[in-house]
C-alpha atoms as a PDB file:
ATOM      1  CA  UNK A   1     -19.203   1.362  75.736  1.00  0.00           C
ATOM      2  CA  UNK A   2     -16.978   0.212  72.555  1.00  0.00           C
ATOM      3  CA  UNK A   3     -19.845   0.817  70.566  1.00  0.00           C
ATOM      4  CA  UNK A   4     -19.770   4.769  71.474  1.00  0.00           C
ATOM      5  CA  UNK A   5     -16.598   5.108  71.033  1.00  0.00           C
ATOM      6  CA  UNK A   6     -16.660   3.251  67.818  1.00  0.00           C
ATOM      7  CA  UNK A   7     -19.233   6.031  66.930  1.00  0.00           C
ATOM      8  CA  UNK A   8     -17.182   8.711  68.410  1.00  0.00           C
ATOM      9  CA  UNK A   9     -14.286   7.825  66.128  1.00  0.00           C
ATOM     10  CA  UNK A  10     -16.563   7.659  63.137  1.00  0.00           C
ATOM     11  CA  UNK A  11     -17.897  11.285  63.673  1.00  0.00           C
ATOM     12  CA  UNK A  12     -14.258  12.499  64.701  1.00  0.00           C
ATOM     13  CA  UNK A  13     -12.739  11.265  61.264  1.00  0.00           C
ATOM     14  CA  UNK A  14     -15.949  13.014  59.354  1.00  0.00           C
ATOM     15  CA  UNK A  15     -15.775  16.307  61.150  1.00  0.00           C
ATOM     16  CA  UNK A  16     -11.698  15.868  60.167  1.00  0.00           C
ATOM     17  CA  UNK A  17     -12.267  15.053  56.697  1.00  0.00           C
ATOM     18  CA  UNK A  18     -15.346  17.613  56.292  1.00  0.00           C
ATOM     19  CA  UNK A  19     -12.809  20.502  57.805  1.00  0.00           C
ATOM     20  CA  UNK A  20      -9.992  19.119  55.286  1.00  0.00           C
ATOM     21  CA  UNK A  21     -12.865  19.648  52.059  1.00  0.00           C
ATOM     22  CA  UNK A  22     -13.649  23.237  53.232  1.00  0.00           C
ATOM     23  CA  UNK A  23     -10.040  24.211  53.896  1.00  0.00           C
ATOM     24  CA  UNK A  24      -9.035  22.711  50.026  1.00  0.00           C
ATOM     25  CA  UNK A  25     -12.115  24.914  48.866  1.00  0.00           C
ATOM     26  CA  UNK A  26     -11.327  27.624  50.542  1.00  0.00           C
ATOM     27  CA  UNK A  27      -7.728  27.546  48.576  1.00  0.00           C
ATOM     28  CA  UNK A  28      -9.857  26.627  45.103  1.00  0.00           C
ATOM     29  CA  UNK A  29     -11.792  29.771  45.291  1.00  0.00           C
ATOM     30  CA  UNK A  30      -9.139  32.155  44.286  1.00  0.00           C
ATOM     31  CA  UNK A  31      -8.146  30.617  41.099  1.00  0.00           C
ATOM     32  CA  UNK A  32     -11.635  29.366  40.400  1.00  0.00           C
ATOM     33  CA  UNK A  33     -12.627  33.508  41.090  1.00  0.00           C
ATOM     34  CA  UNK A  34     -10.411  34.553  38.386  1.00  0.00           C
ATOM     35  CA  UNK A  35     -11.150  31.720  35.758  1.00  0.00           C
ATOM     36  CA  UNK A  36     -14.828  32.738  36.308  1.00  0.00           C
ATOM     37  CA  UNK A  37     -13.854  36.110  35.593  1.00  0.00           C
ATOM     38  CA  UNK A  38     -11.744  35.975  32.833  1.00  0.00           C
ATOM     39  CA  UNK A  39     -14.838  33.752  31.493  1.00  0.00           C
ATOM     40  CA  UNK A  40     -17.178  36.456  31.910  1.00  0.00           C
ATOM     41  CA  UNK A  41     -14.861  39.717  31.753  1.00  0.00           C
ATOM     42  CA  UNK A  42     -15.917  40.655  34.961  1.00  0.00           C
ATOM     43  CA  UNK A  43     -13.872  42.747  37.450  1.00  0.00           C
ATOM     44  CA  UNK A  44     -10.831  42.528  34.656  1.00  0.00           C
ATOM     45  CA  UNK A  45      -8.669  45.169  35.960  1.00  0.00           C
ATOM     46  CA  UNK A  46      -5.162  44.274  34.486  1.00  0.00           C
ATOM     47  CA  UNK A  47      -5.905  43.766  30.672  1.00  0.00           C
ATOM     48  CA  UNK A  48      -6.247  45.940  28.059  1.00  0.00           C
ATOM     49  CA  UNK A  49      -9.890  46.759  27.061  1.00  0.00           C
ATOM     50  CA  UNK A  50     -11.617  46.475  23.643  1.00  0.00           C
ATOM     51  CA  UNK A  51     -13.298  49.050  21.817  1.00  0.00           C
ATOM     52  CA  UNK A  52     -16.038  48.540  20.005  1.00  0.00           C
ATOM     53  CA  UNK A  53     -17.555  51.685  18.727  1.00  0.00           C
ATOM     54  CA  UNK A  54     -14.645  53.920  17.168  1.00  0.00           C
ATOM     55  CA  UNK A  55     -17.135  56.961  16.161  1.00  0.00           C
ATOM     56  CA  UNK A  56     -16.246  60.269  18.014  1.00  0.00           C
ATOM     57  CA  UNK A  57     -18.888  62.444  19.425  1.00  0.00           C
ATOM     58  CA  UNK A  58     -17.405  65.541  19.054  1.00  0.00           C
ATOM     59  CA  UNK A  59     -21.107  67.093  20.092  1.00  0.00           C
ATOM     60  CA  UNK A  60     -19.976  66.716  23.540  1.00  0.00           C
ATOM     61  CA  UNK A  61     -17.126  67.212  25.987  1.00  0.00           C
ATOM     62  CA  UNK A  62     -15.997  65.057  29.101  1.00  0.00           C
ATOM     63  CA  UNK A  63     -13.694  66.343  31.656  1.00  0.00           C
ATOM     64  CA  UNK A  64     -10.976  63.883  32.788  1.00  0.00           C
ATOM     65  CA  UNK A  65      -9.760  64.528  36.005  1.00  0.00           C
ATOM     66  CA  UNK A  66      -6.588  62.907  37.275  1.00  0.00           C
ATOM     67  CA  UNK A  67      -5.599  61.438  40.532  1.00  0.00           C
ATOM     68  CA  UNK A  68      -2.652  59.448  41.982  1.00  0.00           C
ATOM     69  CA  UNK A  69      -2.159  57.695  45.331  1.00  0.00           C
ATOM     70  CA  UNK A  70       0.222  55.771  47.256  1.00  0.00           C
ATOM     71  CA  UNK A  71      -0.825  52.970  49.722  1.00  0.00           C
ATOM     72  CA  UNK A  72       2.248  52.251  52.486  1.00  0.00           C
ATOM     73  CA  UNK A  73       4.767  52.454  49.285  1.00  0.00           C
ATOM     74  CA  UNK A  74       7.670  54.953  49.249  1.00  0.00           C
ATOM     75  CA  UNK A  75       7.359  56.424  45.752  1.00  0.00           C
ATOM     76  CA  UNK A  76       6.402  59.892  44.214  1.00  0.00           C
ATOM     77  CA  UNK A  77       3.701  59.437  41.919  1.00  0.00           C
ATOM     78  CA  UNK A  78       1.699  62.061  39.734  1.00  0.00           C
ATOM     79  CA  UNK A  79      -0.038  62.597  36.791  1.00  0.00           C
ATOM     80  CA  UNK A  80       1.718  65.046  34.633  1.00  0.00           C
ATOM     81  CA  UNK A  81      -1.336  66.656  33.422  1.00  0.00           C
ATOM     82  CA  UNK A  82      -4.460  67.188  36.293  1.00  0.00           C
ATOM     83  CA  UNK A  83      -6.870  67.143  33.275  1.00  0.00           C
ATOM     84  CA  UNK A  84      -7.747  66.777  30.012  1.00  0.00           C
ATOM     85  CA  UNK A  85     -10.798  67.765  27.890  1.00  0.00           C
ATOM     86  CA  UNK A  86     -11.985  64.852  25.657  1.00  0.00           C
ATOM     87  CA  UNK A  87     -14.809  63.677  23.192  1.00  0.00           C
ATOM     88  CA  UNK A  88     -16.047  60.705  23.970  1.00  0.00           C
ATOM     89  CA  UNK A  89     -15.031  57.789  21.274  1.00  0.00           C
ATOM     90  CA  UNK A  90     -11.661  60.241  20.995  1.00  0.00           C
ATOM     91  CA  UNK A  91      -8.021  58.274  21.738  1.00  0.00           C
ATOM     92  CA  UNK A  92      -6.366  60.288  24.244  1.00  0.00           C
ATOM     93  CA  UNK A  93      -2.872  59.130  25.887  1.00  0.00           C
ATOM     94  CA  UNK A  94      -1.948  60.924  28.988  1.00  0.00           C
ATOM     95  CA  UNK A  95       1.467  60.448  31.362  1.00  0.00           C
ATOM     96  CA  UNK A  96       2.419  59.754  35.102  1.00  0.00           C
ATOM     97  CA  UNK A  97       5.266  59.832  36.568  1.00  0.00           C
ATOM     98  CA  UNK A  98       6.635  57.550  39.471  1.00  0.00           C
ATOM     99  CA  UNK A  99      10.000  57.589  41.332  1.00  0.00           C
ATOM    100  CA  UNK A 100      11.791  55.473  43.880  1.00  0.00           C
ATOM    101  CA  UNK A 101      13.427  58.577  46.238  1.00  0.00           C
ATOM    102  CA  UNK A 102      14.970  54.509  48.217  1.00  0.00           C
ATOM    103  CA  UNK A 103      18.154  52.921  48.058  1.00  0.00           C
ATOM    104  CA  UNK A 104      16.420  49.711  47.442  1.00  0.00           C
ATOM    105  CA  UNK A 105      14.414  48.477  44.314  1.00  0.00           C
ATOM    106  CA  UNK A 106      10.565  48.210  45.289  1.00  0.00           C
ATOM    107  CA  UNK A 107       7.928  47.012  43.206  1.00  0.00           C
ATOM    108  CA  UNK A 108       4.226  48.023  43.348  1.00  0.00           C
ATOM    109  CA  UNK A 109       0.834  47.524  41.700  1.00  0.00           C
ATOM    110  CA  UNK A 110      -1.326  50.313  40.774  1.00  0.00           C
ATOM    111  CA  UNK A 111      -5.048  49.845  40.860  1.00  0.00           C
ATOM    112  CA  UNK A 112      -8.200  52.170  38.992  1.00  0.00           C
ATOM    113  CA  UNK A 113     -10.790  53.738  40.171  1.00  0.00           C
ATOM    114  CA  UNK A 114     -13.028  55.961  38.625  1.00  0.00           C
ATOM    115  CA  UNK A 115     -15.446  58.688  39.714  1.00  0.00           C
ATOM    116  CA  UNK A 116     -18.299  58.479  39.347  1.00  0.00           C
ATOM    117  CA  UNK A 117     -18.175  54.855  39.960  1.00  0.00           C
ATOM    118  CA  UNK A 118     -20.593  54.447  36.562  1.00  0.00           C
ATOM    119  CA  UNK A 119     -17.711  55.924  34.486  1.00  0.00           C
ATOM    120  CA  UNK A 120     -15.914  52.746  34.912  1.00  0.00           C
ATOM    121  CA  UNK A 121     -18.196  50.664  32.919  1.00  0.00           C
ATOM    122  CA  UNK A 122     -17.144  53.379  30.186  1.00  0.00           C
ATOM    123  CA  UNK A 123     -13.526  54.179  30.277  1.00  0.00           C
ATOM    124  CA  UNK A 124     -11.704  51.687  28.070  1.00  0.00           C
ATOM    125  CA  UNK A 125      -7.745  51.755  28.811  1.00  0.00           C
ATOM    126  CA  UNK A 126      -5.925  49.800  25.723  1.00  0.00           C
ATOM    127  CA  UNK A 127      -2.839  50.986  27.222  1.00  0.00           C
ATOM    128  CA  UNK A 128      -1.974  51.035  31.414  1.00  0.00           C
ATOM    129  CA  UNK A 129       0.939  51.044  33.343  1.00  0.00           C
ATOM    130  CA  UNK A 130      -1.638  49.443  36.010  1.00  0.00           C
ATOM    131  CA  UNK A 131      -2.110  45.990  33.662  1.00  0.00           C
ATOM    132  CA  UNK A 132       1.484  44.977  35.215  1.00  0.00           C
ATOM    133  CA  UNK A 133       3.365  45.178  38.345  1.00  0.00           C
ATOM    134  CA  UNK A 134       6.093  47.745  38.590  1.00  0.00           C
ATOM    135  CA  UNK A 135       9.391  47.422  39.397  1.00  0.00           C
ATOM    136  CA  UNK A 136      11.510  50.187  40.592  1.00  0.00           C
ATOM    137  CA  UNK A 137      15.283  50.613  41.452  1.00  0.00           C
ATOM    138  CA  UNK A 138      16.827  52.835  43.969  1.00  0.00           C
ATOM    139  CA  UNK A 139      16.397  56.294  42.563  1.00  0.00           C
ATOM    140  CA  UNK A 140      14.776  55.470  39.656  1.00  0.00           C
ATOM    141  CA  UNK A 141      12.214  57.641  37.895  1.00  0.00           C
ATOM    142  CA  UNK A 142       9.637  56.534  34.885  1.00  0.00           C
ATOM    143  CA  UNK A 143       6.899  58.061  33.416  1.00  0.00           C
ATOM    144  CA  UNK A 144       4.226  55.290  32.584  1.00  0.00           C
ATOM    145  CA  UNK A 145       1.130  56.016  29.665  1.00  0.00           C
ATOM    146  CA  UNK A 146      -2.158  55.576  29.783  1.00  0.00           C
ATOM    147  CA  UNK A 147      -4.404  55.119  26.419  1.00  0.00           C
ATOM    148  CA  UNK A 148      -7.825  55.369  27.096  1.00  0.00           C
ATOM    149  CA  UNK A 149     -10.934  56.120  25.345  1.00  0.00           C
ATOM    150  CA  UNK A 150     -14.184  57.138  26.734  1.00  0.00           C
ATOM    151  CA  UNK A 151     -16.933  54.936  25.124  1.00  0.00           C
ATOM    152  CA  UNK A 152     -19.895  56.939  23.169  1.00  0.00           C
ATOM    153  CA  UNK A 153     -22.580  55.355  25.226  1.00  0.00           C
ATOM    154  CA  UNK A 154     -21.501  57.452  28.397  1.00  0.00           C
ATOM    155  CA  UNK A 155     -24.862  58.738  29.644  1.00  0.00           C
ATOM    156  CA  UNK A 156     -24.907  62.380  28.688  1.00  0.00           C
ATOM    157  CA  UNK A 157     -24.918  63.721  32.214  1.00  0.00           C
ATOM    158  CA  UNK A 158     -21.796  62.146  32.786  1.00  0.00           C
ATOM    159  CA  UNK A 159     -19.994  65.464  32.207  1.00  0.00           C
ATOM    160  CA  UNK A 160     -16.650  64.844  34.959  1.00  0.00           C
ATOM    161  CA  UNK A 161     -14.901  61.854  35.109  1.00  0.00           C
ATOM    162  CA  UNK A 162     -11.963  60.974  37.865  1.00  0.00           C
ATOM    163  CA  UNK A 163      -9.585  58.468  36.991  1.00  0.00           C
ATOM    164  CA  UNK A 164      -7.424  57.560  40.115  1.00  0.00           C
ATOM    165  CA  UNK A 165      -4.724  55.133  40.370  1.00  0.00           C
ATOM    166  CA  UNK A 166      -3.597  53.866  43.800  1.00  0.00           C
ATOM    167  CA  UNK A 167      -0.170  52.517  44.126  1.00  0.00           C
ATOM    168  CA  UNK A 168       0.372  49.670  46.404  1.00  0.00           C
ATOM    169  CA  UNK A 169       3.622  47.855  46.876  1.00  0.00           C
ATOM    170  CA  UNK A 170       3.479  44.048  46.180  1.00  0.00           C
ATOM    171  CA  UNK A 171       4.870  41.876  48.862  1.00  0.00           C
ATOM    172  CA  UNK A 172       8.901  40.491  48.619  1.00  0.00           C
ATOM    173  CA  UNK A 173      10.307  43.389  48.410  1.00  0.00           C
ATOM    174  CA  UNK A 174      14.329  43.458  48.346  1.00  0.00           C
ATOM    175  CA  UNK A 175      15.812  45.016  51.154  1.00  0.00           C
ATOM    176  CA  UNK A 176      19.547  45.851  49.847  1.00  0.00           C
ATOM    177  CA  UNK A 177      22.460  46.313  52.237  1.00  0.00           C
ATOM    178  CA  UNK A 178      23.290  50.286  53.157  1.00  0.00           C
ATOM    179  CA  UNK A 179      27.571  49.414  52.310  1.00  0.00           C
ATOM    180  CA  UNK A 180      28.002  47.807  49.097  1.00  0.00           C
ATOM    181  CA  UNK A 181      24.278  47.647  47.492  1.00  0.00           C
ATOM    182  CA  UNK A 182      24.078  43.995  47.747  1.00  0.00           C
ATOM    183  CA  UNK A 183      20.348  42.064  48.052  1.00  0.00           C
ATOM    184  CA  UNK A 184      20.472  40.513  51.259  1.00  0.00           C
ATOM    185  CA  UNK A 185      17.648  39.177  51.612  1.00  0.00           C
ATOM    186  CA  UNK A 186      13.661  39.443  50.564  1.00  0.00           C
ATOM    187  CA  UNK A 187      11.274  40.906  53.507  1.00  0.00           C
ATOM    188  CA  UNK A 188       7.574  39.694  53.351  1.00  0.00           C
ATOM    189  CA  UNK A 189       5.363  43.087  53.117  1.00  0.00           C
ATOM    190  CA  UNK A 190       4.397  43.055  56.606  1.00  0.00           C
ATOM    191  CA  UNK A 191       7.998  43.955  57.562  1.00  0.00           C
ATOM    192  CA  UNK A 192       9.221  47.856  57.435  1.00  0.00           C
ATOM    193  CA  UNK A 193      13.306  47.799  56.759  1.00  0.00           C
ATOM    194  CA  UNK A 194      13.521  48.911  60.136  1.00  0.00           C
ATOM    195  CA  UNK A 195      12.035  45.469  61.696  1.00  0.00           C
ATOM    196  CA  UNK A 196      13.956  43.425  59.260  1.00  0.00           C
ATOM    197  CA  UNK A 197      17.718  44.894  59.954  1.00  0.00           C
END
């Protein structure tokens, strides 16, 4: 019998230590994700973009369409122009504009997306209010560029691009007291100010 539950006690401490390894790798595959992709300069959202071709190709014309979106966050956002005609290999800076209508300072993180989805691989930004988080305080309003060129080697019937940005706030927000302004205390994102008074 003591030699079963010798062997018992063996197998319990693997099946411990085995669920210990894949919990500590489960917490190593985030940064190891991002090393991997700043290796490889794959899915590199937040940096600015090199160009490598600077010729214009002003035998053709792209539309770029403009979009903005908010995700859960309290904000006004827009682009202040809905499009823009462009050649591609042509620097073109465009604006946005973002406002906190709050009495509290919240900060959010925009993220890209492009229509079609093959444009992506195209549009270089060397300038984006979405490479950083943003910061807000009550009643604030900003207008954020964008730099962007549209690389030559777009496939010709590419003719419409859609650049969208979705805004979505970033967790630790400051909640700030309704009577004198003071931070009180920081709410996790899964708490609305109502659920935290």
């Amino acid at each position: 019998m003591s030699d079963v539950s010798a062997e018992n006690r063996r197998l319990l401490v693997r099946l411990a230590l085995s669920a210990v390894a894949m919990f500590g790798f489960g917490f190593a595959l985030v940064p190891l994700y991002d090393k991997i992709c700043e290796v490889t300069g794959v899915n590199n959202l937040l940096q600015p973009e090199q160009v490598a071709n600077t010729q214009v190709d002003e035998s053709r014309t792209v539309l770029v369409q403009f979009d903005a979106n908010l995700h859960d966050l309290p904000w006004q956002f827009r682009p202040l122009q809905g499009a823009v005609k462009v050649h591609p290999g042509e620097l073109v800076t465009v604006e946005y504009e973002v406002s906190n209508p709050r009495a509290e300072a919240i900060s959010g993180q925009a993220v890209p997306s492009y229509g079609p989805q093959l444009a992506g691989q195209f549009f270089r930004k060397l300038d984006c209010f979405c490479f950083t988080r943003q910061t807000l305080a009550p009643g604030e309003k900003r207008t954020m560029p964008v730099a962007f060129v549209i690389d030559p080697d777009l496939p010709r019937d590419v003719r419409v691009i859609t650049m969208s940005y979705t805004f979505f706030e970033v967790a630790g927000r400051r909640v700030m007291s309704e009577e004198d302004g003071e931070v009180r205390r920081v709410v996790p994102l899964s708490y609305s100010k109502k659920s935290a008074s």
